[in-house]
N, C-alpha and C. Protein backbone atom coordinates (compact mmCIF):
# COMPACT_ATOMS: atom_id res chain seq x y z
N UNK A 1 10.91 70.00 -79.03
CA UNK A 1 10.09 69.45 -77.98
C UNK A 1 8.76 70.19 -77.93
N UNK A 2 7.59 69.94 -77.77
CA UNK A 2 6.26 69.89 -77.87
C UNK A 2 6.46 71.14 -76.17
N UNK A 3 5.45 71.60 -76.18
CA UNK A 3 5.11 72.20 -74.80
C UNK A 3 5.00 71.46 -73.42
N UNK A 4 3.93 70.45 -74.31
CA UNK A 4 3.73 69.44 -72.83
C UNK A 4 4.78 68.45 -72.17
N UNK A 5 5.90 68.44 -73.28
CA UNK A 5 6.69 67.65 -73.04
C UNK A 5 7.49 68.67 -71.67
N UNK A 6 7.88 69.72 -72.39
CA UNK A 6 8.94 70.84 -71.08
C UNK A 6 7.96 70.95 -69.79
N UNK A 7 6.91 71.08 -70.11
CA UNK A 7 5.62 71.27 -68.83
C UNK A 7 5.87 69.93 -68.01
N UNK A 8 5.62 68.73 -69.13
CA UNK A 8 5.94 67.68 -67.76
C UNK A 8 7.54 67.04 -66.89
N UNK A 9 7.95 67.67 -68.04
CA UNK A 9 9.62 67.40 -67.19
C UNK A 9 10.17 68.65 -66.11
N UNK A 10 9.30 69.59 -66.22
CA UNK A 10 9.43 70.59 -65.53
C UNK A 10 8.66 70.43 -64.07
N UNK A 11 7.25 69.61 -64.25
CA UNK A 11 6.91 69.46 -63.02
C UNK A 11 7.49 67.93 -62.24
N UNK A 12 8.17 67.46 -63.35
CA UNK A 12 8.83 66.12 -62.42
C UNK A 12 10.35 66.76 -61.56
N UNK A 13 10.26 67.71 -61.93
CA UNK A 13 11.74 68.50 -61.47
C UNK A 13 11.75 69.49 -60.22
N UNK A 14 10.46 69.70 -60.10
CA UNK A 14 10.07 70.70 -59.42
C UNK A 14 9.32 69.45 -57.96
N UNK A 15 8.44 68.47 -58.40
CA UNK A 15 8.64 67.67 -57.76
C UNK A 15 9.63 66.57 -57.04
N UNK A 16 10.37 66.32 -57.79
CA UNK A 16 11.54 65.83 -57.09
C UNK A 16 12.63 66.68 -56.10
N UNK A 17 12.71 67.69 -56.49
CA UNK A 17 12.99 69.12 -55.20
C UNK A 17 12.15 68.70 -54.15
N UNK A 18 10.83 69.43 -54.37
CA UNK A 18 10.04 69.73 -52.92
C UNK A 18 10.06 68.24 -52.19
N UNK A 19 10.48 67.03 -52.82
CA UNK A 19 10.68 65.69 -52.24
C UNK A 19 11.98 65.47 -51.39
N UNK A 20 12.66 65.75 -51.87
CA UNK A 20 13.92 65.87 -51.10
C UNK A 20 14.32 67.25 -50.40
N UNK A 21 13.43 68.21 -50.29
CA UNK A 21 13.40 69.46 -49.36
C UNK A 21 12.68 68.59 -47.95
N UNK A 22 11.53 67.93 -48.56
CA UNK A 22 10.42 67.77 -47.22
C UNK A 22 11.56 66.59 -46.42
N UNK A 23 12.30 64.98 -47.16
CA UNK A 23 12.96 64.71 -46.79
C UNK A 23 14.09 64.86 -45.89
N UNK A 24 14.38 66.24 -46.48
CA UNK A 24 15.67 67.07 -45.27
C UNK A 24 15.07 67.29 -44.08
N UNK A 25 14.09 67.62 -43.83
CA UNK A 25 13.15 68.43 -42.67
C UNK A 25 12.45 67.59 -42.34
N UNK A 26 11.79 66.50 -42.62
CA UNK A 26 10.75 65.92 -41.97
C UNK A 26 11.04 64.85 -41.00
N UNK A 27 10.87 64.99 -39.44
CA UNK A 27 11.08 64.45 -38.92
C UNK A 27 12.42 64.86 -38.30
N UNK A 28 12.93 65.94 -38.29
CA UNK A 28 14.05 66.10 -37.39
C UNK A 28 13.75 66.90 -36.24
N UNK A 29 14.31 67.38 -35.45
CA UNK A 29 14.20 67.94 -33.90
C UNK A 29 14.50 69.45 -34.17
N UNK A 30 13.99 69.78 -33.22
CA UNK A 30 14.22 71.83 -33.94
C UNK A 30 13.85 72.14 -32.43
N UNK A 31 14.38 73.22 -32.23
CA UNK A 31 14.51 74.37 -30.91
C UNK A 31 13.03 74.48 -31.08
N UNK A 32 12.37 74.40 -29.89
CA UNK A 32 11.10 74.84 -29.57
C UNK A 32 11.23 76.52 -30.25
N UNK A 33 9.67 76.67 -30.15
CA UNK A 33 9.31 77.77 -30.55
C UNK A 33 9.24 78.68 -29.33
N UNK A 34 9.18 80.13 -29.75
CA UNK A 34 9.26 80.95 -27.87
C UNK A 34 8.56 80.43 -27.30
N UNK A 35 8.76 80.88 -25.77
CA UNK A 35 7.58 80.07 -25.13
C UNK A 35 6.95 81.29 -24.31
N UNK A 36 5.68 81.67 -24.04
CA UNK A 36 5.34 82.74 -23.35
C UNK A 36 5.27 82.64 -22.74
N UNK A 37 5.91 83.72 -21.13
CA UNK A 37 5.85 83.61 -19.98
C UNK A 37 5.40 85.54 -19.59
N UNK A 38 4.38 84.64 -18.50
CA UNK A 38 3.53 85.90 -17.85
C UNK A 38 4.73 87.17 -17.50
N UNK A 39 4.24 88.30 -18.82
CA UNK A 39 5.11 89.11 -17.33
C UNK A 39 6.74 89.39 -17.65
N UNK A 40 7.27 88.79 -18.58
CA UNK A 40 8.75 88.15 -18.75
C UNK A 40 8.86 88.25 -19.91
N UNK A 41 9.99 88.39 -20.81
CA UNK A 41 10.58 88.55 -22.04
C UNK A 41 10.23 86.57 -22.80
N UNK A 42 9.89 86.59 -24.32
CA UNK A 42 9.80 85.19 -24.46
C UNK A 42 11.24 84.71 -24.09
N UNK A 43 11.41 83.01 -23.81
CA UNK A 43 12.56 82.79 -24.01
C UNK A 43 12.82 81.65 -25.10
N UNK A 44 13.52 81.44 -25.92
CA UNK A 44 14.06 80.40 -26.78
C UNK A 44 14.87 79.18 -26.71
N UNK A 45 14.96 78.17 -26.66
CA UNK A 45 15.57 77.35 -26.59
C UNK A 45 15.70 76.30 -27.66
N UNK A 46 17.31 76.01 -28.09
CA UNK A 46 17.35 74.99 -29.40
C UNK A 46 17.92 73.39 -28.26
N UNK A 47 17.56 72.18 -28.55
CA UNK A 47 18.37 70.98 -28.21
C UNK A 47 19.90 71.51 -27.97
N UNK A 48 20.98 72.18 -28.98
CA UNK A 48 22.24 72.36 -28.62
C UNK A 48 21.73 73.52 -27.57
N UNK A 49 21.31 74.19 -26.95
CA UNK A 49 21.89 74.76 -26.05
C UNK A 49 21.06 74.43 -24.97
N UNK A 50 20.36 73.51 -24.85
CA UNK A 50 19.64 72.87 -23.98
C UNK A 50 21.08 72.19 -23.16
N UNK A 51 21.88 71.50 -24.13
CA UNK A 51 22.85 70.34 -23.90
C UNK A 51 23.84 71.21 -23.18
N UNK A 52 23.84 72.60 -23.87
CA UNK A 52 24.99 73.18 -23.03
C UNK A 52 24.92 74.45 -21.71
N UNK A 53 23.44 74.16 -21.95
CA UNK A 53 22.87 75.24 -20.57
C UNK A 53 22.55 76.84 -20.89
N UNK A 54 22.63 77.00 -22.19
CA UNK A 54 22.27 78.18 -22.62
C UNK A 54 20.45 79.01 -23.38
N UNK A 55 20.57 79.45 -22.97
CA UNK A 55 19.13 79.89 -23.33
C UNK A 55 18.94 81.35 -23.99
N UNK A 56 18.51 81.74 -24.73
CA UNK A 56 18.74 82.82 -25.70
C UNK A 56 16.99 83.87 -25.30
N UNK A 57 17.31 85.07 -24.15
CA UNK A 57 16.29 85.71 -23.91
C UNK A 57 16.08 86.79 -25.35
N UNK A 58 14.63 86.69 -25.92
CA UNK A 58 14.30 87.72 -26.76
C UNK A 58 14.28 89.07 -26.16
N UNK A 59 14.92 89.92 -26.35
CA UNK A 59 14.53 91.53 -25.39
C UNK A 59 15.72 92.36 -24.77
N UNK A 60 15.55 92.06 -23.44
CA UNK A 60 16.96 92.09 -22.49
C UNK A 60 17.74 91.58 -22.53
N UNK A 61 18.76 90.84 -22.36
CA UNK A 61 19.90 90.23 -22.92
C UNK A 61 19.73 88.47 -22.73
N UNK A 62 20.51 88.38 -21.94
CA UNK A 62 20.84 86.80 -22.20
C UNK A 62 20.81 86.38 -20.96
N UNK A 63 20.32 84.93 -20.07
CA UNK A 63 19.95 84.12 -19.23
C UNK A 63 21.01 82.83 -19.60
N UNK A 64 21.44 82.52 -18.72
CA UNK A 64 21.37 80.98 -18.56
C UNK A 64 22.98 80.97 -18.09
N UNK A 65 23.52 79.63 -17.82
CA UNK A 65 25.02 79.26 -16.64
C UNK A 65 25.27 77.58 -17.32
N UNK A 66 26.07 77.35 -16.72
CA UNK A 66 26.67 76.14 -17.27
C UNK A 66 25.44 74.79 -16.67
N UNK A 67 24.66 75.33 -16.12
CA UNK A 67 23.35 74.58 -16.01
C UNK A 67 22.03 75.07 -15.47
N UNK A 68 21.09 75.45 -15.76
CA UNK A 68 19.80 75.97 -15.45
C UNK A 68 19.69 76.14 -14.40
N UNK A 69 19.76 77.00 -13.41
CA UNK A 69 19.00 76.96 -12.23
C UNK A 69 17.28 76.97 -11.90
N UNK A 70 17.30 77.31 -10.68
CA UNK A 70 15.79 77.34 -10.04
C UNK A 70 14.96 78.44 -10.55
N UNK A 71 15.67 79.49 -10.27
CA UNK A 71 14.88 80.80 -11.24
C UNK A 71 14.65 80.86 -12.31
N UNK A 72 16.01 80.29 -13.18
CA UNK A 72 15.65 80.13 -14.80
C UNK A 72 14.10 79.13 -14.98
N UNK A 73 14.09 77.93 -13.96
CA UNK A 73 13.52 77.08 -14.64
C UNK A 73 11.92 77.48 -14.09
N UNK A 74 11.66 78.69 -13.66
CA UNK A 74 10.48 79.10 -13.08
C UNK A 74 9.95 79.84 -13.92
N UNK A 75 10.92 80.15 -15.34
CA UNK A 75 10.78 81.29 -16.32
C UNK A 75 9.65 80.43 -17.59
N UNK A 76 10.15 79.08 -17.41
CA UNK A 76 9.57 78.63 -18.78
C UNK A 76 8.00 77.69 -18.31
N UNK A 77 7.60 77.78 -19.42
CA UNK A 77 5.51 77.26 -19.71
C UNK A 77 6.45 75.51 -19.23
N UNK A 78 5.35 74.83 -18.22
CA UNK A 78 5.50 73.44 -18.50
C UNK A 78 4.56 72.83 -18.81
N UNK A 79 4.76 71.44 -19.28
CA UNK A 79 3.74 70.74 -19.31
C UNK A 79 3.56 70.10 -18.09
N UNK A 80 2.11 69.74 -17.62
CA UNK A 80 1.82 68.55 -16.33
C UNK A 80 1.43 67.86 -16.78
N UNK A 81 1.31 66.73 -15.47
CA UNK A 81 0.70 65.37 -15.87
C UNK A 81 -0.76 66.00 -16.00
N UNK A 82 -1.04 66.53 -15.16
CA UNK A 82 -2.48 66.84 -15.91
C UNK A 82 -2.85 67.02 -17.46
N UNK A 83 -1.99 68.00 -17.48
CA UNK A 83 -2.20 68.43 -19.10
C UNK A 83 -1.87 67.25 -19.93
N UNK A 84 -1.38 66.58 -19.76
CA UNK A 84 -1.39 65.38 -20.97
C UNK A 84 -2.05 63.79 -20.44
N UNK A 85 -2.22 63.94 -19.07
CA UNK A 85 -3.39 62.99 -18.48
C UNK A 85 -2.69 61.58 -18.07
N UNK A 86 -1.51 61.88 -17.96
CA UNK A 86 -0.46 60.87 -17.17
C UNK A 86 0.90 61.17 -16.74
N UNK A 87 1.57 60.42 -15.53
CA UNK A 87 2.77 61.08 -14.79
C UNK A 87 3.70 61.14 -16.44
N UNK A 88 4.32 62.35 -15.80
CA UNK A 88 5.71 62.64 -16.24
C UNK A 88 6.94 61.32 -16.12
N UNK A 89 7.38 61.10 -17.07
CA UNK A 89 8.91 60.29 -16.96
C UNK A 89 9.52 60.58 -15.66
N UNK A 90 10.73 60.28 -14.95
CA UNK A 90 10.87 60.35 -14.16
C UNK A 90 12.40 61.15 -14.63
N UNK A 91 13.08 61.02 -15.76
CA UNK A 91 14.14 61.91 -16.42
C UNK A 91 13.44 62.52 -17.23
N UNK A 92 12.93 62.01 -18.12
CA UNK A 92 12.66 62.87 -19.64
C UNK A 92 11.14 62.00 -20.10
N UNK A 93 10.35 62.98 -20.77
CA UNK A 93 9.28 62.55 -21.86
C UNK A 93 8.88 62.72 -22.58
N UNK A 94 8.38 61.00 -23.72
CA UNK A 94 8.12 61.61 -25.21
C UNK A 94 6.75 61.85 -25.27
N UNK A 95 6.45 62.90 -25.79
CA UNK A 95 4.81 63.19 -25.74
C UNK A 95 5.14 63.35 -27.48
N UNK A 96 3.97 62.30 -27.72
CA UNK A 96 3.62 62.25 -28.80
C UNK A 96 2.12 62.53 -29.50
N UNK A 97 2.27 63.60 -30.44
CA UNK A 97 0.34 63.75 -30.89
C UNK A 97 0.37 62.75 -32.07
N UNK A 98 -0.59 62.11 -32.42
CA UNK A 98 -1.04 61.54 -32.94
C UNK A 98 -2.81 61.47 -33.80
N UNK A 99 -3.04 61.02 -35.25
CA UNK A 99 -4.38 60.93 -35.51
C UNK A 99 -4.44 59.60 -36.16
N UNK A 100 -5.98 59.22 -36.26
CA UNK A 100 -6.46 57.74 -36.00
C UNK A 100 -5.85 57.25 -37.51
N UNK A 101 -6.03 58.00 -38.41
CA UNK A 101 -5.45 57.14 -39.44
C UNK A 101 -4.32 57.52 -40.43
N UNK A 102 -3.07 57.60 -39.46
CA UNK A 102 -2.07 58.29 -39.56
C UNK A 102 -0.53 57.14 -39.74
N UNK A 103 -0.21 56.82 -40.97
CA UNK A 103 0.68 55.71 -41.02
C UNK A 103 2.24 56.20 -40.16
N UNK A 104 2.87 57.16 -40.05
CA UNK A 104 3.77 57.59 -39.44
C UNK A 104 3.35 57.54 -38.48
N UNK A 105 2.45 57.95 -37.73
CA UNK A 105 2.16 57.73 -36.23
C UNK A 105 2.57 56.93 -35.67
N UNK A 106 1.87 55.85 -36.36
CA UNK A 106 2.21 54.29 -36.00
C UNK A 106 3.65 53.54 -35.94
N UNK A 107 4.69 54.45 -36.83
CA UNK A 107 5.65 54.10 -37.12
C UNK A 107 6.29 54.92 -36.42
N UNK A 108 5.98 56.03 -35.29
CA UNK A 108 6.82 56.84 -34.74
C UNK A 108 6.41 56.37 -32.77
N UNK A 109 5.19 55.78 -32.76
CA UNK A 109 5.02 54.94 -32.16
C UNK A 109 6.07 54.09 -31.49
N UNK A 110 6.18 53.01 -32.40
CA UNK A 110 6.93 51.71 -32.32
C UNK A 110 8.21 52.16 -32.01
N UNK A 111 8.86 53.34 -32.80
CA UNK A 111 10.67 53.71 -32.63
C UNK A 111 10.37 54.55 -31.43
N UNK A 112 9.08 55.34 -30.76
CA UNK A 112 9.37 55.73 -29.32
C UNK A 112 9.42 55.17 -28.41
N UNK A 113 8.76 54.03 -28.25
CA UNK A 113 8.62 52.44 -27.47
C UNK A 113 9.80 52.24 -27.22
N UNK A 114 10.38 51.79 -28.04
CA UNK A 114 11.47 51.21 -28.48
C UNK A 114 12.76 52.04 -27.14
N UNK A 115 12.81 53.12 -27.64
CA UNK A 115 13.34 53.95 -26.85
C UNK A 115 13.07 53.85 -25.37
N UNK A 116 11.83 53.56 -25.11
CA UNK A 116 11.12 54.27 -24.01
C UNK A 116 12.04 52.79 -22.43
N UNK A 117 11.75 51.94 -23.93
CA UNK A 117 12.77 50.40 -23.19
C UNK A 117 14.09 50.87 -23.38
N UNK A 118 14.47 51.28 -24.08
CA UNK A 118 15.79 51.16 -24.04
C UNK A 118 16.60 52.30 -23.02
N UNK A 119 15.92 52.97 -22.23
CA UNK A 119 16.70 54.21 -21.81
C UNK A 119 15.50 54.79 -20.12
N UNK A 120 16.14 54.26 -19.28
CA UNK A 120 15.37 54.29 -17.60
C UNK A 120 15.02 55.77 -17.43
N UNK A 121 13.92 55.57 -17.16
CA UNK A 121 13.27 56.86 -16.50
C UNK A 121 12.51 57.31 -17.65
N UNK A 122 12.49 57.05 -18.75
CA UNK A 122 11.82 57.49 -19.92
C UNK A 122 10.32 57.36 -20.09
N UNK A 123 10.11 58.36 -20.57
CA UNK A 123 8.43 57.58 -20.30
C UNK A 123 7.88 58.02 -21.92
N UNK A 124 7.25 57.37 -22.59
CA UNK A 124 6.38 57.51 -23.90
C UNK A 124 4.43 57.78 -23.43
N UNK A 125 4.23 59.44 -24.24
CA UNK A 125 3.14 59.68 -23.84
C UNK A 125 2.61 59.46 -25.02
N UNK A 126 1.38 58.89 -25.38
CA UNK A 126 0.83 59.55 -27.19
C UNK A 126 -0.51 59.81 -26.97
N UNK A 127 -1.12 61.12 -27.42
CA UNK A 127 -2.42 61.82 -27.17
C UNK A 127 -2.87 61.86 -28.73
N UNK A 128 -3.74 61.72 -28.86
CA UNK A 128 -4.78 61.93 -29.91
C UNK A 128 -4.98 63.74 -30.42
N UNK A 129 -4.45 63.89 -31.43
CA UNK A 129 -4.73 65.07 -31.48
C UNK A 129 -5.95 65.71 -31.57
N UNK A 130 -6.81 64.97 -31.63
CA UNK A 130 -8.20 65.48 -31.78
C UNK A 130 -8.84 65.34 -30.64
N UNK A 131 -8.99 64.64 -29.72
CA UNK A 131 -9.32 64.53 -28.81
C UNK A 131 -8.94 65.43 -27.57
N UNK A 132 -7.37 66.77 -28.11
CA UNK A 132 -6.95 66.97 -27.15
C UNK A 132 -6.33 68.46 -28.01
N UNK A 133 -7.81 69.25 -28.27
CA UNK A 133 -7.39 70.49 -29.18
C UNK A 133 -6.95 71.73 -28.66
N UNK A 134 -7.16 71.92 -27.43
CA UNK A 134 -6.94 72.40 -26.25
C UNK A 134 -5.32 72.69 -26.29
N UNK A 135 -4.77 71.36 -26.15
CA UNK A 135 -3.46 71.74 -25.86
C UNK A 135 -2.78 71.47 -27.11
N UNK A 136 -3.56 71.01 -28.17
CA UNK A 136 -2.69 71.11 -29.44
C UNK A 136 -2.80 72.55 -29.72
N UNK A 137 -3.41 73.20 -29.63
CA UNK A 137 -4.12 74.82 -29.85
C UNK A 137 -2.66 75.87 -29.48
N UNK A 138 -2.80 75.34 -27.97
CA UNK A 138 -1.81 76.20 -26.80
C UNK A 138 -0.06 76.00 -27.37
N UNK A 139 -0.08 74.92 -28.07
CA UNK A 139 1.06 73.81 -27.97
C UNK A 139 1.21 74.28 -29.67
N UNK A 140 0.96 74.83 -30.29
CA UNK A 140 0.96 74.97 -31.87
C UNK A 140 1.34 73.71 -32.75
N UNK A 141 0.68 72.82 -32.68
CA UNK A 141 1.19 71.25 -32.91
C UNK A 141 0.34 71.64 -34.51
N UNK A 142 0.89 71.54 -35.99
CA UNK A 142 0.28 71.76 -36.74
C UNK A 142 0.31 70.51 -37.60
N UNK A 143 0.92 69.56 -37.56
CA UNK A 143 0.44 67.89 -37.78
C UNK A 143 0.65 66.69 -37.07
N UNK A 144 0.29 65.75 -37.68
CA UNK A 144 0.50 64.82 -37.06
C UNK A 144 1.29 63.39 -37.60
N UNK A 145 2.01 62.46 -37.11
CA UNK A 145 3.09 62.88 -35.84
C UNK A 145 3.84 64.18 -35.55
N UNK A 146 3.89 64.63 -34.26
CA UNK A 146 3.97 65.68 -34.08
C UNK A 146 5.14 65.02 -32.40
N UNK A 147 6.21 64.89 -31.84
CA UNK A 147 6.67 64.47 -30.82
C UNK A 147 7.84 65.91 -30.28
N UNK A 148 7.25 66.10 -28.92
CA UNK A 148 7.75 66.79 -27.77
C UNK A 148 8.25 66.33 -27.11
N UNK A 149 9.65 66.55 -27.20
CA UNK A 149 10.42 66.13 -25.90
C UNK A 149 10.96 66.48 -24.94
N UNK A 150 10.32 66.46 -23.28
CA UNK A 150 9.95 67.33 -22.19
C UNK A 150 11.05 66.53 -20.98
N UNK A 151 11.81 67.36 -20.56
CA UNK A 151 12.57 67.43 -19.24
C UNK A 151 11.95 66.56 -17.86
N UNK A 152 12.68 66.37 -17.33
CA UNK A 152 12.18 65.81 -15.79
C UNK A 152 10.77 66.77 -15.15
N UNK A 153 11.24 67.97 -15.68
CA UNK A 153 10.09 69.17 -14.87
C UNK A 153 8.94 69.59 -15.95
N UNK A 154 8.65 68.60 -17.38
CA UNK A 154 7.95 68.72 -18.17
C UNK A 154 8.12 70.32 -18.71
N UNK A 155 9.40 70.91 -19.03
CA UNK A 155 9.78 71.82 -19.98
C UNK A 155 10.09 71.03 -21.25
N UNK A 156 9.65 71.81 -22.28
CA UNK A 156 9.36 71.51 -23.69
C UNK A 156 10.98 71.51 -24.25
N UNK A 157 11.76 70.59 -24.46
CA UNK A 157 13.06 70.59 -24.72
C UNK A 157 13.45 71.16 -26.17
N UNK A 158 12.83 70.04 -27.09
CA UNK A 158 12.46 70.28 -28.54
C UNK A 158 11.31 69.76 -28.83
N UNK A 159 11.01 69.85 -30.32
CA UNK A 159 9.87 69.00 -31.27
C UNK A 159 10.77 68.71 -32.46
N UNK A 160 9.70 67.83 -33.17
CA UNK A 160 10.03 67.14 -34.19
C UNK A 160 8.26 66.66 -34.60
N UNK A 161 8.34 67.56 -36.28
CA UNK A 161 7.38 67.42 -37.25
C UNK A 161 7.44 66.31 -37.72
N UNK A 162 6.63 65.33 -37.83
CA UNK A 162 7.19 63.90 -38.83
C UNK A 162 7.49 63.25 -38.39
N UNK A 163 8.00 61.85 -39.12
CA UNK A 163 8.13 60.87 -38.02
C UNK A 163 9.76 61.09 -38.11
N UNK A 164 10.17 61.02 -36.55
CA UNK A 164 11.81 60.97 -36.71
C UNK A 164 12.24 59.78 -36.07
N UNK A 165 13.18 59.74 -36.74
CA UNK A 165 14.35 58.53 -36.99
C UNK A 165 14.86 58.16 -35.07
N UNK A 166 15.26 57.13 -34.64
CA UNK A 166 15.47 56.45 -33.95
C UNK A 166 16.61 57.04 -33.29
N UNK A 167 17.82 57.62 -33.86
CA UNK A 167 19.13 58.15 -33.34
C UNK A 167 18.55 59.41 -33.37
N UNK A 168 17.74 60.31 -33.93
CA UNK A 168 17.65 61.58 -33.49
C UNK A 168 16.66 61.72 -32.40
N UNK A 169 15.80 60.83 -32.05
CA UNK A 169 14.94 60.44 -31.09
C UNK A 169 16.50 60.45 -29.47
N UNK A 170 17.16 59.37 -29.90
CA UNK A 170 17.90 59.45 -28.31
C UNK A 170 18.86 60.79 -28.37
N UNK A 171 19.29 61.44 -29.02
CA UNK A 171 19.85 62.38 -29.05
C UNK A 171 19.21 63.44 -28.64
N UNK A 172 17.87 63.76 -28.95
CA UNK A 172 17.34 64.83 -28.21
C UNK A 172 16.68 64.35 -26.64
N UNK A 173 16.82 63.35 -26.23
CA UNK A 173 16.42 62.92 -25.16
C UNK A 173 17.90 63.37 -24.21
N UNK A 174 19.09 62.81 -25.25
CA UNK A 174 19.96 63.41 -24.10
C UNK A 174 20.21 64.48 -23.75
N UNK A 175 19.50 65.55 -24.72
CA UNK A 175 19.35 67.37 -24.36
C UNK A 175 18.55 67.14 -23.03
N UNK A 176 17.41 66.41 -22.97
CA UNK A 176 16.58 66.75 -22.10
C UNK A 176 17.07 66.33 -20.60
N UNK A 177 18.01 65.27 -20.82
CA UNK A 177 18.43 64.72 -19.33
C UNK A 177 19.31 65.94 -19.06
N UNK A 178 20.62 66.04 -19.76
CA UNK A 178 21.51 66.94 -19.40
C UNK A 178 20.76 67.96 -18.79
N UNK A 179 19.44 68.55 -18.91
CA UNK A 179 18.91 69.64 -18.30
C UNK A 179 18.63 69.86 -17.18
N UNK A 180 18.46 68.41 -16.24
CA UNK A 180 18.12 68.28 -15.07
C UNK A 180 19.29 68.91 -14.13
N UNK A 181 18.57 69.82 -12.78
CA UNK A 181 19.79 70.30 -12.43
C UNK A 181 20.88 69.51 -11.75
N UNK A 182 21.63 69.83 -11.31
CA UNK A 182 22.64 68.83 -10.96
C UNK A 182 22.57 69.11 -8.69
């Protein structure tokens, strides 16, 4: 075999990996990143322990009960309607970033809609990421589609890079209801 021949079967190989790596990952839901709070140890939160009331403090030990209380929930950054420039859902919301010529957008769009009908109290936000660098900045949103999915009290539940799929869309929504206190 010639050089160029191993060179190009080598980069069709190497490409077909990083294709089905980005495939595994793109577009699924992931535990927010810490969140900084004035004053206070970061705290962490994944969707599963959102669902089960647990919260993982970096530092001092460990926070959380078989459902969030008032103090816990005074610990974490929220979002407002201000900050994203319309009311909060009335259970849960999808805040979605978005850019103008962005084909997943559009397609992560339509499957949040979708949702937004199919499931009461839901509300679908979508902000322009450019228009709104401020809180993409604060918010470490590093592409676009980029969807946050925020609690009754606009705490950041999870994200999801990419466009995600329709069943992992209501599944992390039901992290976010379960969060509400009881």
């Amino acid at each position: 075999m010639s050089p160029g021949i191993i060179v190009l079967i080598g980069a069709v190989v190497i490409g077909v990996a990083l294709s089905v790596f980005k495939s595994r990952f793109d577009g699924r839901f992931r535990g927010t990143r810490p969140v900084k709070v004035a004053g206070r140890a970061e705290v962490q939160e994944t969707a599963a322990q959102a669902t089960s009331g647990q919260a993982t403090q970096v530092g001092a030990g460990q926070i959380g009960a078989a459902h969030h209380s008032e103090a816990h929930d005074d610990d974490v950054e929220r979002l407002s309607a201000g900050d994203i420039g319309e009311e909060l859902g009335e259970r849960a919301t999808l805040l979605q970033f978005s850019s103008a010529f962005c084909a997943p957008c559009r397609a992560t769009r339509r499957t949040l809609a979708e949702v937004e009908s199919m499931v009461e109290g839901v509300r679908h936000v979508e902000l322009d990421a450019e228009s709104h660098l401020d809180l993409v900045r604060r918010l470490d949103i590093l592409r676009t589609p980029t969807v946050l999915v925020l609690d009754a009290t606009g705490a950041i539940v999870t994200r999801a890079s990419g466009q995600p799929r329709k069943p992992d869309v209501i599944a992390a929504l039901g992290a976010a209801v379960d969060r509400q206190p009881r």
